[in-house]
Protein backbone atom coordinates (compact mmCIF):
# COMPACT_ATOMS: atom_id res chain seq x y z
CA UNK A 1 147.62 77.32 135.51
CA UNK A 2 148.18 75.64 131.72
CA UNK A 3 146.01 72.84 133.03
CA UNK A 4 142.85 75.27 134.42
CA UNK A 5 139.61 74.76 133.19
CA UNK A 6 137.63 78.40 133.68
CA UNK A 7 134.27 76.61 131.78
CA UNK A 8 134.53 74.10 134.63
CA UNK A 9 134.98 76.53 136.88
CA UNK A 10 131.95 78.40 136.28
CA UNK A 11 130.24 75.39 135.39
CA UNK A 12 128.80 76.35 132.11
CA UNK A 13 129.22 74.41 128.74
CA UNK A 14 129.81 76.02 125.71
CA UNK A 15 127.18 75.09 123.33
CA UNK A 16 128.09 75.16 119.47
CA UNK A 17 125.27 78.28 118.89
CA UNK A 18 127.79 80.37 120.99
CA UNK A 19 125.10 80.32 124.23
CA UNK A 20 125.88 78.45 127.30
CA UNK A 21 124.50 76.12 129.83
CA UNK A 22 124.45 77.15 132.81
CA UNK A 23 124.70 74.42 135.68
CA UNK A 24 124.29 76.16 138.81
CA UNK A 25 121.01 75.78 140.16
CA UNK A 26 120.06 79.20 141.68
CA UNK A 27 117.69 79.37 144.30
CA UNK A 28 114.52 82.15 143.02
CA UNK A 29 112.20 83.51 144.72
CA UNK A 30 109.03 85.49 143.97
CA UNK A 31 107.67 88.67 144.67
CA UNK A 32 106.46 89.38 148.09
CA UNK A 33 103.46 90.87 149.45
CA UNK A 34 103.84 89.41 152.93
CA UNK A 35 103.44 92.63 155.30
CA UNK A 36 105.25 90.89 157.71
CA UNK A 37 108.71 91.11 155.65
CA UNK A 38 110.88 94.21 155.49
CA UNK A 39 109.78 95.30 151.90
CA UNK A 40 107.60 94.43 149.29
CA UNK A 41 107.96 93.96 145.91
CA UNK A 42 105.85 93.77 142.78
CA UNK A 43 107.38 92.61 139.50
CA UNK A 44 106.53 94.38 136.07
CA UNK A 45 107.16 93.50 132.51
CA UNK A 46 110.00 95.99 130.89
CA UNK A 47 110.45 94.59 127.57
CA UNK A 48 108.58 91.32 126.29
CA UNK A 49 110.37 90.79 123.08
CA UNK A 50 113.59 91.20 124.96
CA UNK A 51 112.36 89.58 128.14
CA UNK A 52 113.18 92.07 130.75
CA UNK A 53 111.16 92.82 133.41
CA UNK A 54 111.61 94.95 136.77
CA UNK A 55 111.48 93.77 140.61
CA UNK A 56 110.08 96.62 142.37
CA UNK A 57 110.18 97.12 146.00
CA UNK A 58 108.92 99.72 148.72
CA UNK A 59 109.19 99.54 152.05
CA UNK A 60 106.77 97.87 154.35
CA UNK A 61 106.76 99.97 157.16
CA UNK A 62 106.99 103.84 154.98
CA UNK A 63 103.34 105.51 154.53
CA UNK A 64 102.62 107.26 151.33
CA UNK A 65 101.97 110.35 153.51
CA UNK A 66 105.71 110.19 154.78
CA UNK A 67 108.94 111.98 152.82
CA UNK A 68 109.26 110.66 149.66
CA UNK A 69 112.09 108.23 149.15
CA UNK A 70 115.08 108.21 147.20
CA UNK A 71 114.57 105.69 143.61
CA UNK A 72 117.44 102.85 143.09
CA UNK A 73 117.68 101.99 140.15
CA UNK A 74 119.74 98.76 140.60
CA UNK A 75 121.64 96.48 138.57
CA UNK A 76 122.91 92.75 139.96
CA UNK A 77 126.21 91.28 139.66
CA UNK A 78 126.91 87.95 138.21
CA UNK A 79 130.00 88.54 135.31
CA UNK A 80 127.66 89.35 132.98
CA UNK A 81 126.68 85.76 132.23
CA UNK A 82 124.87 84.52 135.71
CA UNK A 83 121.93 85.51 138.09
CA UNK A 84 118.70 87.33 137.84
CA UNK A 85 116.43 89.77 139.90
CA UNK A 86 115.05 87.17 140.99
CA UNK A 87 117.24 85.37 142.65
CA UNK A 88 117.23 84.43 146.01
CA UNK A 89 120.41 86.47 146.91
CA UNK A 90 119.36 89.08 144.92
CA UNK A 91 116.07 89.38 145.80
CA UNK A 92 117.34 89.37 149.64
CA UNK A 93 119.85 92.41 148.40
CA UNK A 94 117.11 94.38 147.31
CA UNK A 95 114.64 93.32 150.06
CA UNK A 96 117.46 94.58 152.76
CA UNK A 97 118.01 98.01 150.14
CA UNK A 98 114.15 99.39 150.36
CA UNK A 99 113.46 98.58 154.14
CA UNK A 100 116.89 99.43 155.83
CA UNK A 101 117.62 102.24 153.90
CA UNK A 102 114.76 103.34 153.18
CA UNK A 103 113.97 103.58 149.39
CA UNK A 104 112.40 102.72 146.82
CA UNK A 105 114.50 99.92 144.79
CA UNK A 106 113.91 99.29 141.05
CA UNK A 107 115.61 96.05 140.20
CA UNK A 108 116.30 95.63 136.70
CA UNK A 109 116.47 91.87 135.09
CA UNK A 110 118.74 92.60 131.73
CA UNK A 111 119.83 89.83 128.99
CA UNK A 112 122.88 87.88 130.04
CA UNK A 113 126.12 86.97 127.60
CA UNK A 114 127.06 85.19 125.63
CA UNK A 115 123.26 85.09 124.26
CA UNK A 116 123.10 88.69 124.37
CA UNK A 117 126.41 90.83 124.47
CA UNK A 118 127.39 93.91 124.98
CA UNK A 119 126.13 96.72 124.42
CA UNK A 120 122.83 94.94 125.17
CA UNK A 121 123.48 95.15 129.39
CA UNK A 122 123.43 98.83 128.58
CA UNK A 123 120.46 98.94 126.48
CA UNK A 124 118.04 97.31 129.06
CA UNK A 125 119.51 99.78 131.40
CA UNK A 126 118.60 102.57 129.58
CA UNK A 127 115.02 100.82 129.05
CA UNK A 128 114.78 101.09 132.29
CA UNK A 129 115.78 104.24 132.96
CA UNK A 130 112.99 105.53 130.27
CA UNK A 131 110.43 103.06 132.20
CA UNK A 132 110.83 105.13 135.90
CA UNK A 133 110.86 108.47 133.44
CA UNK A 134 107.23 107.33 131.99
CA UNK A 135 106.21 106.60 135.26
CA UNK A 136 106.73 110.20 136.26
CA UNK A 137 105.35 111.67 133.30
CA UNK A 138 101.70 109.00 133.47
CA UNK A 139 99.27 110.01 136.04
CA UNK A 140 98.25 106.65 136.25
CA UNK A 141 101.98 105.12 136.31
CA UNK A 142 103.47 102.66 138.62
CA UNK A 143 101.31 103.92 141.81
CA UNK A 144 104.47 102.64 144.10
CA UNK A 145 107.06 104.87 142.41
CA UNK A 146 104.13 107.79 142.01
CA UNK A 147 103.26 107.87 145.99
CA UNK A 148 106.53 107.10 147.71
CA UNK A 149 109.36 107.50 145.19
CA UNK A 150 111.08 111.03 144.88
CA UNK A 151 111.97 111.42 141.05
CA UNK A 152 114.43 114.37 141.69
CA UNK A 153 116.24 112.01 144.21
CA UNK A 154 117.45 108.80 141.33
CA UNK A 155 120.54 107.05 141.62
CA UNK A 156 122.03 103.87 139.59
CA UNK A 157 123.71 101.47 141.60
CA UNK A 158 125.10 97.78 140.82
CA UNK A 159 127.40 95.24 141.97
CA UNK A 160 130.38 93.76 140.54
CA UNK A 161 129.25 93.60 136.55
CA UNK A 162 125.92 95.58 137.46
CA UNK A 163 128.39 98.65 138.72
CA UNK A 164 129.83 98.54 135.49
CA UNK A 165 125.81 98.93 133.56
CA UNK A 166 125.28 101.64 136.44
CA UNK A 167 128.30 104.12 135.00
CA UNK A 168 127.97 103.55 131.51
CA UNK A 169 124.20 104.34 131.68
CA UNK A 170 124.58 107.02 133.74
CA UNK A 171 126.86 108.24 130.48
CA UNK A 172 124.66 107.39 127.84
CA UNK A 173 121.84 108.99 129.83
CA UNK A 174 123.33 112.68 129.51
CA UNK A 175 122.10 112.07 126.02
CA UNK A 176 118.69 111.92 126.75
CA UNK A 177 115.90 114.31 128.11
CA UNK A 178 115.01 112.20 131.51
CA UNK A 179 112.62 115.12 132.88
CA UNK A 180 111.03 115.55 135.22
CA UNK A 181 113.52 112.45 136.50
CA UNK A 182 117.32 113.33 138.39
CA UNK A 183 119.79 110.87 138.30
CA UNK A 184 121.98 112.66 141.32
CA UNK A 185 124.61 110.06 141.76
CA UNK A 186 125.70 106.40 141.60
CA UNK A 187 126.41 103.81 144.15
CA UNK A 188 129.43 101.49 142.75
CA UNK A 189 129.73 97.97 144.65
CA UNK A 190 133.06 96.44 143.54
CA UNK A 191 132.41 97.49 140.16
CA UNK A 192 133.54 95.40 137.27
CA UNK A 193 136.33 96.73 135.19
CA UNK A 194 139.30 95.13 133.40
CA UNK A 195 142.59 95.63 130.56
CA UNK A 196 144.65 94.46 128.75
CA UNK A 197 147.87 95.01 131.04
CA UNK A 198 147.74 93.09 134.49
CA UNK A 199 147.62 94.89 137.71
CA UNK A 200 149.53 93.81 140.59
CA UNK A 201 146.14 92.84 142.15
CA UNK A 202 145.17 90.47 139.38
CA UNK A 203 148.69 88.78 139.43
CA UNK A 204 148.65 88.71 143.44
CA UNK A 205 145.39 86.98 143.23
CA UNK A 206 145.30 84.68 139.78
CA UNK A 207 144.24 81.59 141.53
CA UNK A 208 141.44 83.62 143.61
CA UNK A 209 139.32 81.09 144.95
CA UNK A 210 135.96 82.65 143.63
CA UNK A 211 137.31 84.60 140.40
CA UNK A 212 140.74 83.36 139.25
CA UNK A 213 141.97 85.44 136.46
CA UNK A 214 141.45 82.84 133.73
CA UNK A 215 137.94 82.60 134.44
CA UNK A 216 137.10 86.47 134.85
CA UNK A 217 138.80 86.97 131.79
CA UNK A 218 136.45 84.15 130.14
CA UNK A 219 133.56 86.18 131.34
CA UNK A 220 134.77 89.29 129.24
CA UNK A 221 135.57 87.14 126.45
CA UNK A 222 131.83 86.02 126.31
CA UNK A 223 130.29 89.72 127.66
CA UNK A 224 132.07 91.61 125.01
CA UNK A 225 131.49 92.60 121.45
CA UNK A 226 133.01 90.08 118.96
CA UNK A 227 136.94 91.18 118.26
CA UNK A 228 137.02 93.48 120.75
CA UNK A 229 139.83 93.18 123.86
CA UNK A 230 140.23 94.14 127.35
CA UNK A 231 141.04 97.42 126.49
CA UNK A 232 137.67 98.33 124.77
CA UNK A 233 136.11 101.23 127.01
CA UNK A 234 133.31 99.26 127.95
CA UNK A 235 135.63 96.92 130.04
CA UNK A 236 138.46 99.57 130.41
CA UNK A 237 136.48 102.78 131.04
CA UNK A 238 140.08 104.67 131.68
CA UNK A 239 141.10 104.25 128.45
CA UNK A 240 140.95 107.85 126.01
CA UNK A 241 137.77 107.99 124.12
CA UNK A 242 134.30 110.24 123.83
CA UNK A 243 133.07 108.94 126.65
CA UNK A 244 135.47 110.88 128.96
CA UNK A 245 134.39 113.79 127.89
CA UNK A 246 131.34 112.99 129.96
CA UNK A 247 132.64 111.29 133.45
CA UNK A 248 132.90 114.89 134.47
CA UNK A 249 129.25 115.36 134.36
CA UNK A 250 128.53 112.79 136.71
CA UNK A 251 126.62 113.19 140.05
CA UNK A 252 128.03 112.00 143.49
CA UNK A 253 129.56 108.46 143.08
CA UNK A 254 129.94 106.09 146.36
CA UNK A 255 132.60 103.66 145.18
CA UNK A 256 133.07 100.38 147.74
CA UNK A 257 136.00 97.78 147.22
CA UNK A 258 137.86 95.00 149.28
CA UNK A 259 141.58 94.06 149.06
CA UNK A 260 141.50 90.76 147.78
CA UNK A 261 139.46 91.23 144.96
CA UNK A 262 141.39 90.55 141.68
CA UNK A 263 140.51 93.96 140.20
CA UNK A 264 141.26 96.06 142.71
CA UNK A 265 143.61 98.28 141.59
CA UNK A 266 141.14 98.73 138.42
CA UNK A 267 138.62 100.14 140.97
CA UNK A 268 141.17 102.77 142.93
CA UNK A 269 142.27 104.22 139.47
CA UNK A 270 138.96 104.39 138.26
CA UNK A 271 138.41 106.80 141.35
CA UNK A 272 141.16 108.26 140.64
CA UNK A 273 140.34 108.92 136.45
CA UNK A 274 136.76 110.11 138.23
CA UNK A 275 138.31 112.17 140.55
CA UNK A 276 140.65 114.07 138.26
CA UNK A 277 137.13 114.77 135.82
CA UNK A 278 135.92 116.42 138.51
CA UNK A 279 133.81 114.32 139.94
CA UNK A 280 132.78 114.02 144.00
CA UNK A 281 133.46 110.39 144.73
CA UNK A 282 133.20 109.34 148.35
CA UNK A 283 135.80 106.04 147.85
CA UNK A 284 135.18 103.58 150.86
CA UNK A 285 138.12 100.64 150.13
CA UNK A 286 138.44 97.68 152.87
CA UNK A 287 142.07 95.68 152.76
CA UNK A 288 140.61 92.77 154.00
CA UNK A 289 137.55 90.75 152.16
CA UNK A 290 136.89 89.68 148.64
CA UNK A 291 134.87 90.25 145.84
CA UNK A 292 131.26 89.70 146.51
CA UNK A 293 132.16 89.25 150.12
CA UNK A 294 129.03 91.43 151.47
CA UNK A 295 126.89 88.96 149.66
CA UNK A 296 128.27 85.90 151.42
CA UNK A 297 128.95 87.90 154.97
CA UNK A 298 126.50 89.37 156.90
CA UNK A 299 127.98 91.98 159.07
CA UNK A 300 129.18 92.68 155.51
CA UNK A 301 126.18 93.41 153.73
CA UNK A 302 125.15 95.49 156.85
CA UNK A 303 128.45 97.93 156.42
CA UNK A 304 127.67 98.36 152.92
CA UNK A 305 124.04 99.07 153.60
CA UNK A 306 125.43 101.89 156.25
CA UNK A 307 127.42 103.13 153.83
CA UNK A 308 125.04 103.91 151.25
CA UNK A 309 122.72 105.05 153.41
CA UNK A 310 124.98 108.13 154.60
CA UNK A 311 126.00 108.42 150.96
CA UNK A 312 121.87 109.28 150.62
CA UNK A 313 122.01 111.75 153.38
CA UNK A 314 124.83 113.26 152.72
């Protein structure tokens, strides 16, 4: 794989300023008011000097006078350096999330690397957990989250790079004061991890179709702080550190993975590092699929929306 070009892979050019150009052409699409869809969705500004902003999304069919419903707060895949809330897929994700499940989904759209690396990701996710705090806290907050959302009943959730954001804010959140808010657990999807040392899984699949190991490891060598390897914690969560001595305070965690995604074997010994903390992790592993496979496959998506929702109501 001497000859294997992971820029040209992902299709971005490296631009002498250390950003990139990215040349996929991502289909967007814009908030919805349409009561004819399955949610809809309202976008608000989260930061303007950093440019984040939230997707918000209720269901269509759930009356204000109804049980309150659970708050996502959810973070998007994408390797740290592709995608947005508002893309089409995304949006679609999120759409399927509120109406199916039901909830109330709060779709965060965070800075992307190389422009902005780590620890940024986990900045705007903590800016967003403060947001759905103040919205609790202001009588005249976000009226969607105020009438339908339950603010005992918060989880984090993400995909891929966005699972990754979902557990390290749900550590750095134990040092804040989020009442009257409850983060009670996190939802996982294929969560992105890595290391120094290859797994088994990462040599069994180094010319993966979608993420061959050369370009995943390009995607941590743009996400993460200058200097720092594989085996810094926010790409290797295992490793020893002060963190740890937090995992165990975690809520529920719903962890979902397929067998032919590169990392994994990352993903079952992260359940098991979780598990020995203490931690209740429902662990929901498929042998067949890949990464990012319930984005592409329907019947997909609808076993990982089943999933979560009897991780809710259980």
């Amino acid at each position: 794989m001497s000859k294997f070009d992971p820029y040209d892979h992902l299709n971005i050019i490296l631009n002498p300023d250390g950003s990139i150009t990215r040349l996929i052409n991502i289909p967007k699409l814009p908030a919805s008011t349409d009561p004819t869809e399955t949610a809809l969705s309202v976008d608000v500004t989260l930061n303007a000097a950093k440019k984040t902003k939230l997707r918000i999304y209720r269901p269509t069919k759930h009356a204000s006078t109804e049980a309150k419903l659970p708050i996502i707060i959810y973070f998007h895949g994408g390797g740290w350096v592709f995608f947005s809330a508002t893309d089409g897929m995304v949006h679609e994700r999120c759409n399927r999330l509120a109406g199916e499940l039901p909830s109330i989904i709060v779709s965060v759209e965070y800075r992307l690397a190389p422009e902005s690396r780590l620890p940024a990701q986990y900045d705007d996710a903590m800016d967003a957990i403060e947001w759905v705090k103040q919205q609790a806290l202001d009588e005249n907050g976000e009226k969607w989250l105020r009438e339908y959302g339950d603010f005992s009943r918060c989880y984090l959730s993400g995909c891929s790079n966005g699972g990754n954001i979902a557990f390290h804010a749900a550590l750095r959140a134990f040092d804040l004061d989020l009442k009257p808010i409850n983060i009670v657990g996190l939802v996982l999807n294929q969560p992105m991890l890595g290391g120094n040392q290859r797994t088994k899984a990462e040599i069994r699949n180094a010319a993966d179709q979608l993420l061959p190991l050369p370009a995943l490891d390009l995607m941590w060598e743009l996400a993460l702080p200058p200097g720092a390897d594989r085996d810094h914690r926010y790409c290797n969560p295992m490793v020893d550190g002060p963190h740890m001595k937090k995992v165990g305070k975690l809520g529920r965690c719903l962890v979902v993975g397929y067998g032919g995604d590169p990392m994994v074997d990352r993903q079952q010994e992260f359940v098991k590092v979780l598990v020995q903390c203490g931690v209740r992790v429902e662990a929901r592993f498929d042998d067949a699929g890949f990464h990012a496979i319930d984005l592409i496959d329907p019947r997909r998506a609808t076993v990982f929306i089943d999933l979560v929702r009897d991780f809710l109501l259980s």
